[in-house]
C-alpha atoms as a PDB file:
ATOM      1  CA  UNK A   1      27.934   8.103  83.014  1.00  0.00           C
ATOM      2  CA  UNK A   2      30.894   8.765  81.794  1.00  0.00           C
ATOM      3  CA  UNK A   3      31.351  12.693  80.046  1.00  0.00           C
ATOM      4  CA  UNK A   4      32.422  12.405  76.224  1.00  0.00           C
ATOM      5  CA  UNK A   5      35.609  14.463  75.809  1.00  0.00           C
ATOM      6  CA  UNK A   6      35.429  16.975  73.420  1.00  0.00           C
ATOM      7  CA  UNK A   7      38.421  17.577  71.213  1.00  0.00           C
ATOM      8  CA  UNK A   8      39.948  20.703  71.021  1.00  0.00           C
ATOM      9  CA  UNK A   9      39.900  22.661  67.409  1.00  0.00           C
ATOM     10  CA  UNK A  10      43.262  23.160  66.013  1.00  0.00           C
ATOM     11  CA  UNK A  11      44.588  26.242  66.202  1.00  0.00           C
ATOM     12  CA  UNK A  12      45.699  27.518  62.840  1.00  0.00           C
ATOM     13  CA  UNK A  13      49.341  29.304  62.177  1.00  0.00           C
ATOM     14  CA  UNK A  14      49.255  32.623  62.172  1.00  0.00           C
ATOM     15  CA  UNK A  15      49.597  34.317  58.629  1.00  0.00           C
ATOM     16  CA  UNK A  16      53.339  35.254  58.092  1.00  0.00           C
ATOM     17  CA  UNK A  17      54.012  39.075  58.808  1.00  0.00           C
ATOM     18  CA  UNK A  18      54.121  40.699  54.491  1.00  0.00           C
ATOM     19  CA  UNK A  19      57.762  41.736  54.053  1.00  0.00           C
ATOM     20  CA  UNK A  20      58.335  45.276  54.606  1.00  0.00           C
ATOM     21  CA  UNK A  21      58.891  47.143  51.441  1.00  0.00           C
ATOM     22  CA  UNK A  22      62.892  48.130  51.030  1.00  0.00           C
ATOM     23  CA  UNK A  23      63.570  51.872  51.655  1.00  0.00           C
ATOM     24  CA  UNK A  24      64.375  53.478  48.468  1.00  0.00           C
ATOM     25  CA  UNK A  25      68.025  54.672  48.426  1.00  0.00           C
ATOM     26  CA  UNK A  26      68.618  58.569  48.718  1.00  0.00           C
ATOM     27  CA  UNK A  27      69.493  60.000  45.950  1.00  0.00           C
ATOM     28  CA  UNK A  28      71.445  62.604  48.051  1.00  0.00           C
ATOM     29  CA  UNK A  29      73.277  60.067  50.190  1.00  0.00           C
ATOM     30  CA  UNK A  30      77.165  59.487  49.664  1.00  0.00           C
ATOM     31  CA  UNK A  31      77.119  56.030  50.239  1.00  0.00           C
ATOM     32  CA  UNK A  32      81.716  54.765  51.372  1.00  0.00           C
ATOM     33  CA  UNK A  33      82.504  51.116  51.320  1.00  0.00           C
ATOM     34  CA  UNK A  34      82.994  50.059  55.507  1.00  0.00           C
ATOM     35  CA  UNK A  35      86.315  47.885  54.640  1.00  0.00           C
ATOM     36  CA  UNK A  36      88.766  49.148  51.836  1.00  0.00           C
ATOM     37  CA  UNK A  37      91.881  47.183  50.380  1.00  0.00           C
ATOM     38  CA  UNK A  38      94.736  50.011  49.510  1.00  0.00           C
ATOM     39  CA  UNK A  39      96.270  48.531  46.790  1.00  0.00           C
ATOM     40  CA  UNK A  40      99.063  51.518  46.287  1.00  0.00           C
ATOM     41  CA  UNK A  41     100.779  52.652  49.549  1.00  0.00           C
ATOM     42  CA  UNK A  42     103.480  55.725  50.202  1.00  0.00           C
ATOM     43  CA  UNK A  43     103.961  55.321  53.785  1.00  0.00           C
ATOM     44  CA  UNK A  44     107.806  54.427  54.352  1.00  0.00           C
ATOM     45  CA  UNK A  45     108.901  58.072  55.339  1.00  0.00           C
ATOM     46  CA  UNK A  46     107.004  57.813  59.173  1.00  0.00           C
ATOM     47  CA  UNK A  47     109.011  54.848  59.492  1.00  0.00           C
ATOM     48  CA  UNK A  48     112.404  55.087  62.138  1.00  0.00           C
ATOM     49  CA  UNK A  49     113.635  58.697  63.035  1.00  0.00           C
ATOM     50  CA  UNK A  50     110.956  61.658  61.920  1.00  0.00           C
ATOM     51  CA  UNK A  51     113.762  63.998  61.075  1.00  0.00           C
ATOM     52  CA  UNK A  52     110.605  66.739  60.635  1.00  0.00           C
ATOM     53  CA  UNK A  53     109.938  68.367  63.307  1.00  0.00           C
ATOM     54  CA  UNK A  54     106.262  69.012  64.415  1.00  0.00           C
ATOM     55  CA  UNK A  55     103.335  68.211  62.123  1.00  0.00           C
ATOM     56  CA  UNK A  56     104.145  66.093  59.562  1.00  0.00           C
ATOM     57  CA  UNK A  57     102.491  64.402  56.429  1.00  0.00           C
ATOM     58  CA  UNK A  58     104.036  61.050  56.078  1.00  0.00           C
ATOM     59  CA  UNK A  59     102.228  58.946  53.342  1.00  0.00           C
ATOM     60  CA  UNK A  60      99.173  58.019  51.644  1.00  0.00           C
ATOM     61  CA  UNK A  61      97.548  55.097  50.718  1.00  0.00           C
ATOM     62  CA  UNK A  62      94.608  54.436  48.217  1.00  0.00           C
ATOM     63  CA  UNK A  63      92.358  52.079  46.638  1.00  0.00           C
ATOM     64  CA  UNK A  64      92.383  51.974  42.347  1.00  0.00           C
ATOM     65  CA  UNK A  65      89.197  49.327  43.623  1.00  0.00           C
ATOM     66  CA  UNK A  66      87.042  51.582  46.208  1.00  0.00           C
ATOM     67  CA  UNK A  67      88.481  55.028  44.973  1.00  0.00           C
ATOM     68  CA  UNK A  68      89.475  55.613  48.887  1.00  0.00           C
ATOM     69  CA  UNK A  69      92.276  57.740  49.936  1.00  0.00           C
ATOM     70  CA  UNK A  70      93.326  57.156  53.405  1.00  0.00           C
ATOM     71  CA  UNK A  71      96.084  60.058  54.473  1.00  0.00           C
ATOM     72  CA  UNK A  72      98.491  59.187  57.421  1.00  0.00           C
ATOM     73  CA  UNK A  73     100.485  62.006  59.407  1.00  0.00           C
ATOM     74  CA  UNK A  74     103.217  62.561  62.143  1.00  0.00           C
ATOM     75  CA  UNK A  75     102.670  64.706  65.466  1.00  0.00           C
ATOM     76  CA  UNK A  76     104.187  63.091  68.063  1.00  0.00           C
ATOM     77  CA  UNK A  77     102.902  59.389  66.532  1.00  0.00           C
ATOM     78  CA  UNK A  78     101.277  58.113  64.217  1.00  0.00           C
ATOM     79  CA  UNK A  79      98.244  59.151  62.762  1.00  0.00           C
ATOM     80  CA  UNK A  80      95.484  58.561  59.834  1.00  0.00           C
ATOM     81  CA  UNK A  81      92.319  59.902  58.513  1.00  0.00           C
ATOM     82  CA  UNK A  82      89.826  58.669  55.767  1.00  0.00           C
ATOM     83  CA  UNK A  83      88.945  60.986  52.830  1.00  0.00           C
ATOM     84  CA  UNK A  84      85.919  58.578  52.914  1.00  0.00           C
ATOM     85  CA  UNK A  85      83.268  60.817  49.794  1.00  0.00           C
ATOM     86  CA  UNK A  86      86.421  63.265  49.629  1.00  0.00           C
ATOM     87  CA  UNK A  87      88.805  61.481  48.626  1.00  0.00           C
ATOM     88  CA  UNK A  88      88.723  62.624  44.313  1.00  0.00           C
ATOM     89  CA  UNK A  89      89.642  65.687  46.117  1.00  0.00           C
ATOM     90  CA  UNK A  90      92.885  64.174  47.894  1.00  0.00           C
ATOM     91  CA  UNK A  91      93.720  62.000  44.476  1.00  0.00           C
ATOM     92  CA  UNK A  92      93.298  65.143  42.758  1.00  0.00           C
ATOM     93  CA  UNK A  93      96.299  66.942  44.627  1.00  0.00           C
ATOM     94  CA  UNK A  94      98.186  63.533  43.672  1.00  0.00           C
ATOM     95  CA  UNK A  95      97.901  64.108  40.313  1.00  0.00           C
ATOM     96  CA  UNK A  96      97.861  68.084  40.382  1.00  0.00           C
ATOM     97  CA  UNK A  97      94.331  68.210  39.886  1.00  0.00           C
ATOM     98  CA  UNK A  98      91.769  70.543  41.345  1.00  0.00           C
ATOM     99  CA  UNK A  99      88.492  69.027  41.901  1.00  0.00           C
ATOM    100  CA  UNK A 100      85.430  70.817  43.740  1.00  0.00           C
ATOM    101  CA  UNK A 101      81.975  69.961  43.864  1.00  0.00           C
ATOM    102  CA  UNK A 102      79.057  71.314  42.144  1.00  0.00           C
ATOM    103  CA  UNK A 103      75.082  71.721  42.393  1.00  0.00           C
ATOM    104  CA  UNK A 104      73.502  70.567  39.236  1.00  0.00           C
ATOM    105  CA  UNK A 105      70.379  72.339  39.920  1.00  0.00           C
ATOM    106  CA  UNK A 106      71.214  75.767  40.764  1.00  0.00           C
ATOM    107  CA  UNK A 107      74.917  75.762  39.543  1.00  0.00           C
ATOM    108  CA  UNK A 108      76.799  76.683  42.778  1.00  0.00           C
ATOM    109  CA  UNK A 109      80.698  75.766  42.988  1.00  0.00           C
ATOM    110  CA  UNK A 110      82.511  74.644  46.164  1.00  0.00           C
ATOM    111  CA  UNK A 111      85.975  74.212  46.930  1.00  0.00           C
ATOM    112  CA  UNK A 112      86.545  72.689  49.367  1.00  0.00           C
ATOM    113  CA  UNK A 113      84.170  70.476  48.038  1.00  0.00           C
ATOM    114  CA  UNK A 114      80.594  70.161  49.641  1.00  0.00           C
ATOM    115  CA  UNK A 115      78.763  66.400  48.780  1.00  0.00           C
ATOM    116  CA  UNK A 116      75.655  68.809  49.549  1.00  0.00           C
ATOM    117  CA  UNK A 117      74.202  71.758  47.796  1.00  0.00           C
ATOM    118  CA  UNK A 118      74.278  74.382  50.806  1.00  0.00           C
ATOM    119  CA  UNK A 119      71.227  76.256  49.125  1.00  0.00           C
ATOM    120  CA  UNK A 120      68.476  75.404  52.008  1.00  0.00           C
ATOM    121  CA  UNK A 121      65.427  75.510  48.621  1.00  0.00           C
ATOM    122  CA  UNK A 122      67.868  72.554  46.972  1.00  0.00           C
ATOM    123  CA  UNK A 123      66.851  70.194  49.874  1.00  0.00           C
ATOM    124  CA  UNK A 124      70.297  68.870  49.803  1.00  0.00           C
ATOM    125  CA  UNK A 125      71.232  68.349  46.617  1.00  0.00           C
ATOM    126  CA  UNK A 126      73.655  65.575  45.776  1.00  0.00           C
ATOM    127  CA  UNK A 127      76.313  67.625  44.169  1.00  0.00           C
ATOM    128  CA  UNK A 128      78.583  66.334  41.164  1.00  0.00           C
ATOM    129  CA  UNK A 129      82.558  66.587  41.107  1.00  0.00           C
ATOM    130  CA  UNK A 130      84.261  69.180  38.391  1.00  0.00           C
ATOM    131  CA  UNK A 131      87.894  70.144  37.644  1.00  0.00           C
ATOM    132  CA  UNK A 132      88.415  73.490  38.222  1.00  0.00           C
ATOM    133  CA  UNK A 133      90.895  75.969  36.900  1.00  0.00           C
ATOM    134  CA  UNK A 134      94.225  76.103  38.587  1.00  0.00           C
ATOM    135  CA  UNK A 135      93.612  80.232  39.319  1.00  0.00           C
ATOM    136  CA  UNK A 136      91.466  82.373  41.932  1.00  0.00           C
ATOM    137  CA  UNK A 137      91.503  85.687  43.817  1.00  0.00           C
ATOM    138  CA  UNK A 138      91.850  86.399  47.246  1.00  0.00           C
ATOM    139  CA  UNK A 139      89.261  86.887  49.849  1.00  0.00           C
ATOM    140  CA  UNK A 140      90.894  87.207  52.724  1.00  0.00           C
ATOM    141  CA  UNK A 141      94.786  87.123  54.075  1.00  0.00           C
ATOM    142  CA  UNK A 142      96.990  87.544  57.348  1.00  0.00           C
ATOM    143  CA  UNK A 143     100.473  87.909  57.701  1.00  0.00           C
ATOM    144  CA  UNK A 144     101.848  84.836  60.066  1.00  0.00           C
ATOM    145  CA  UNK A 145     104.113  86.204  62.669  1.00  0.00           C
ATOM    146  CA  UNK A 146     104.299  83.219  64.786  1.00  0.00           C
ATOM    147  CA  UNK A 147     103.831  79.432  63.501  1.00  0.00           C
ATOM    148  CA  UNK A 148     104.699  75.596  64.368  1.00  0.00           C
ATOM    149  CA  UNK A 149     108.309  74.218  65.134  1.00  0.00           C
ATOM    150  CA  UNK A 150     108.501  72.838  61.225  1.00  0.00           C
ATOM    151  CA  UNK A 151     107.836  76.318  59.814  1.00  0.00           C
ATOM    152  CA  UNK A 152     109.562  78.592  62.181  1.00  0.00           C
ATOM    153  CA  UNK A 153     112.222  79.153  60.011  1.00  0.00           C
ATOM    154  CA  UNK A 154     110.209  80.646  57.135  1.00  0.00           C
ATOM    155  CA  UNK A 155     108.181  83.647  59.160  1.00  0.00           C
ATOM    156  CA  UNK A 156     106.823  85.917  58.262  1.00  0.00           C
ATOM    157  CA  UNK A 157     104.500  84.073  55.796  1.00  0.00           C
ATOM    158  CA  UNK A 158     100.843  85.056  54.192  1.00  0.00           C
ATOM    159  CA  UNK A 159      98.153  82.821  55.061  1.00  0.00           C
ATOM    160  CA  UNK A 160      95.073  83.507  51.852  1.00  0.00           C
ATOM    161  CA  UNK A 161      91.621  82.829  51.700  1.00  0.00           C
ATOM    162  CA  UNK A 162      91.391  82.464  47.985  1.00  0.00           C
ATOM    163  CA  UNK A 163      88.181  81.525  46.011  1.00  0.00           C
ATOM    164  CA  UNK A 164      89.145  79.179  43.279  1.00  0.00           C
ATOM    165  CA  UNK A 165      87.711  79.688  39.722  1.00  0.00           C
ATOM    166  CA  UNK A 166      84.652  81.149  41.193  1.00  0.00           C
ATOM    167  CA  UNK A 167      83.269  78.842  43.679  1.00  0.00           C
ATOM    168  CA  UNK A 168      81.452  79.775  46.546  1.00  0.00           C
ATOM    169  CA  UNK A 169      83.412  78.960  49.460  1.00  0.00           C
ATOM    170  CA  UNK A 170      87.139  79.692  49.737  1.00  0.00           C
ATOM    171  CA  UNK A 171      89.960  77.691  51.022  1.00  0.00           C
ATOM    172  CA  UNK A 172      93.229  78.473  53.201  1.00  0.00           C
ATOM    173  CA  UNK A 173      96.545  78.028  51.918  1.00  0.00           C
ATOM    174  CA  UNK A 174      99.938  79.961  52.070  1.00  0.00           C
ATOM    175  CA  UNK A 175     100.887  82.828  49.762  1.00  0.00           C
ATOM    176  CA  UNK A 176     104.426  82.645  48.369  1.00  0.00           C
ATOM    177  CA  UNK A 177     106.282  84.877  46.042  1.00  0.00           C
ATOM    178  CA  UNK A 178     105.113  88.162  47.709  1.00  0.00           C
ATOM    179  CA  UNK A 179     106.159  90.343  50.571  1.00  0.00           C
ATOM    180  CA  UNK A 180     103.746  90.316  53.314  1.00  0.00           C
ATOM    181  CA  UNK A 181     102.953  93.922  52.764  1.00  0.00           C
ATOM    182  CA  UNK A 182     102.035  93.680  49.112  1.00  0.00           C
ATOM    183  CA  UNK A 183      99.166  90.801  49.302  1.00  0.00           C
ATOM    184  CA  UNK A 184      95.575  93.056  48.657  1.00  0.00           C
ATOM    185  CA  UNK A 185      92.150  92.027  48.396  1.00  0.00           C
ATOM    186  CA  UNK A 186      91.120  90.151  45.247  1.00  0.00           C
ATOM    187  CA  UNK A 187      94.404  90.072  43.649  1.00  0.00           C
ATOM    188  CA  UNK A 188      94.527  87.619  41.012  1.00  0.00           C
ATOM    189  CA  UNK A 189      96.565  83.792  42.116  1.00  0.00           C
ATOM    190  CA  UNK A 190      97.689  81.038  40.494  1.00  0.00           C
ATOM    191  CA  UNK A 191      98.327  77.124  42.023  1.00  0.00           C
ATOM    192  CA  UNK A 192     101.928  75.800  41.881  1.00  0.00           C
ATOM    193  CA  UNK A 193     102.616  72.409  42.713  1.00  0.00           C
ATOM    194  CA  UNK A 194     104.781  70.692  44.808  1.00  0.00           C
ATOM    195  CA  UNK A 195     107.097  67.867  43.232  1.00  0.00           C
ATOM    196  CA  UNK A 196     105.338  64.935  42.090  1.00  0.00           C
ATOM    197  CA  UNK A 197     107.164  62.806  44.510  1.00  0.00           C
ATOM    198  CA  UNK A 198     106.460  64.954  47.342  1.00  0.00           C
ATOM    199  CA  UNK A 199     102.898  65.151  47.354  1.00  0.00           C
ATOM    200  CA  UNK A 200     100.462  63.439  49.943  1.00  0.00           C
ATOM    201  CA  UNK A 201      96.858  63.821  48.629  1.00  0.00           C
ATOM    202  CA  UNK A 202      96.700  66.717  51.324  1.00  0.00           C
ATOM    203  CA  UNK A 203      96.378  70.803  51.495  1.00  0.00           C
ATOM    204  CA  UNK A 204     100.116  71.143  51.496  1.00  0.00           C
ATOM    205  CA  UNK A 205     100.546  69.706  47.897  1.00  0.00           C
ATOM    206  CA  UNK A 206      99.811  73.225  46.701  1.00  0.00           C
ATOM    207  CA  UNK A 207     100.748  77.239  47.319  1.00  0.00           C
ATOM    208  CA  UNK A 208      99.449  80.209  45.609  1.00  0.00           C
ATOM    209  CA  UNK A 209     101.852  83.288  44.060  1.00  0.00           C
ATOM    210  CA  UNK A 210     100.518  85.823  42.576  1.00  0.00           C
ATOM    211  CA  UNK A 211      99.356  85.712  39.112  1.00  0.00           C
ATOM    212  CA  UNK A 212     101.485  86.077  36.081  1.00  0.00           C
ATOM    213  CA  UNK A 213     101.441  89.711  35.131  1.00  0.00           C
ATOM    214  CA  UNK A 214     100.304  91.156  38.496  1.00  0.00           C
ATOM    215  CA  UNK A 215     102.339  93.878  40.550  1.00  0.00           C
ATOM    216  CA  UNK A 216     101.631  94.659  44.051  1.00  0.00           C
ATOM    217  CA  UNK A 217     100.329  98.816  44.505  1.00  0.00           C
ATOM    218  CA  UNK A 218     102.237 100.944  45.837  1.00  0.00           C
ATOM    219  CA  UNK A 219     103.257 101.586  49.404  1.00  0.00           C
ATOM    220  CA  UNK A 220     100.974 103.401  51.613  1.00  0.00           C
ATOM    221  CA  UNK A 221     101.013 103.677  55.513  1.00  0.00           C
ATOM    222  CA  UNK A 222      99.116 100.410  56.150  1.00  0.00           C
ATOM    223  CA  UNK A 223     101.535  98.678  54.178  1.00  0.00           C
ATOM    224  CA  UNK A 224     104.446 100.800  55.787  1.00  0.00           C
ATOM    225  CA  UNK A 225     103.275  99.795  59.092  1.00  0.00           C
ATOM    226  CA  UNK A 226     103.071  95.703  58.028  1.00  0.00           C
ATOM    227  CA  UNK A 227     106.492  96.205  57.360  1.00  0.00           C
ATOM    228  CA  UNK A 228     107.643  97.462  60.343  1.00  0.00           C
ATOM    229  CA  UNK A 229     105.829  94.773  62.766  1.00  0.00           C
ATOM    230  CA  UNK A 230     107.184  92.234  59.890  1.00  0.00           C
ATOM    231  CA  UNK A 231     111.048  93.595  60.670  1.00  0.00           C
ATOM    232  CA  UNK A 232     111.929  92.175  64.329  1.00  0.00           C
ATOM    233  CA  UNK A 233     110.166  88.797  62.949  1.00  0.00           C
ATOM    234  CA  UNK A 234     113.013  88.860  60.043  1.00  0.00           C
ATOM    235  CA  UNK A 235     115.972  89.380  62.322  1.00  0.00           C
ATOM    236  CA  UNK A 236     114.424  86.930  65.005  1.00  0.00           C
ATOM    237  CA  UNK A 237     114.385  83.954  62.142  1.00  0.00           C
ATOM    238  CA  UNK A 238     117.886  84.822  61.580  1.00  0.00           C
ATOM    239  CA  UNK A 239     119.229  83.685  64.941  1.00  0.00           C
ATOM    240  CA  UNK A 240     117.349  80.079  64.324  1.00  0.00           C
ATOM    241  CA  UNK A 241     119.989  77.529  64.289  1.00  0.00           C
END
């Protein structure tokens, strides 16, 4: 006798996986587009002989589309950098604008700007961009006996730590229209900007001086001994050709 062949049961398709539910966006994130069309370039001046010598700014270019400021320099070759959630700041020092960041929860100010509330109990709070007020104090200086070939020729300078319309961080810059002895702590500043057509969308767009109205103290022996380690610098710069 022959065995009857049973038939096999059909297997049924699996059930299809349910789609995994999309991540909800951080609010906190700063989200930058990954490929960015610059529209408006200033790059020429890296182009044939670098007549600066040393570290040098050449261009700019940025997107009116993606709001993206991309900053190329000179040191040696060429060079660029991405302002990538920055860049308002770098536009803003195209147009002689300061723009810092700021928490909208507890109200903290930060220039530079900080996409991030540093507060630990704000849990990283997105911050929002504001224009600040062209004026600050010092927080900090130093007198800049030594420097870079391109700004030999200008020692002795004053390097600041200035805290711009009270935000909580300060930023670096150079202090003009003083003698390095007569810089003090908290003296009032102002921002003057460089020509329209020489600005880059970088630090060097800008200087303090001194505020209108303000006059150095008078001279005591710290400031008496500035001056003398500031004297040899002055007759060294002279023999610069």
């Amino acid at each position: 006798m022959s065995k009857k062949t049973q038939k096999a049961p059909e297997k049924k398709p699996a059930p299809r996986p349910e789609p995994a539910p999309k991540k909800a966006v951080d609010p906190r994130m700063h989200p930058i587009p990954l490929k960015v069309e610059y529209d408006d370039k200033h790059t020429n001046d890296f182009r044939g002989d670098v007549k600066e010598v040393g570290f040098h700014f050449a261009g700019y270019e940025w997107s009116s589309k993606e709001q993206q400021l991309l900053i190329d320099l000179h040191y040696d070759q060429l060079y660029y950098w991405k302002l990538a959630e920055l860049s308002k700041m770098g536009r803003g020092f195209l147009d002689g604008e300061l723009w810092g960041t700021q928490c909208p929860r507890c109200g903290d100010k930060f220039f530079p700007p900080r996409v991030n509330c540093w507060r630990l109990d704000e849990e990283l709070q997105r911050t929002d961009w504001v224009r600040l007020e062209p004026q600050g104090h010092v927080h900090t200086f130093t007198i800049a006996g030594w420097s870079g070939k391109s700004s030999l020729k200008r020692l002795p300078f004053v390097l600041a730590y200035v805290v711009v319309d009270g935000c909580k961080t300060a930023i670096a810059n150079e202090l003009r229209g003083v003698k390095p002895w007569d810089p003090e702590f908290k003296m009032p500043v102002k921002v003057v900007w460089a020509p329209k057509e020489e600005r880059r969308g970088v630090i060097t767009d800008f200087h303090f001086e001194p505020a209108d109205g303000w006059k150095p103290g008078p001279m005591n022996p710290e400031k008496e001994r500035i001056k003398e380690l500031c004297a040899p610098v002055y007759e060294w710069v002279k023999t610069l050709k």
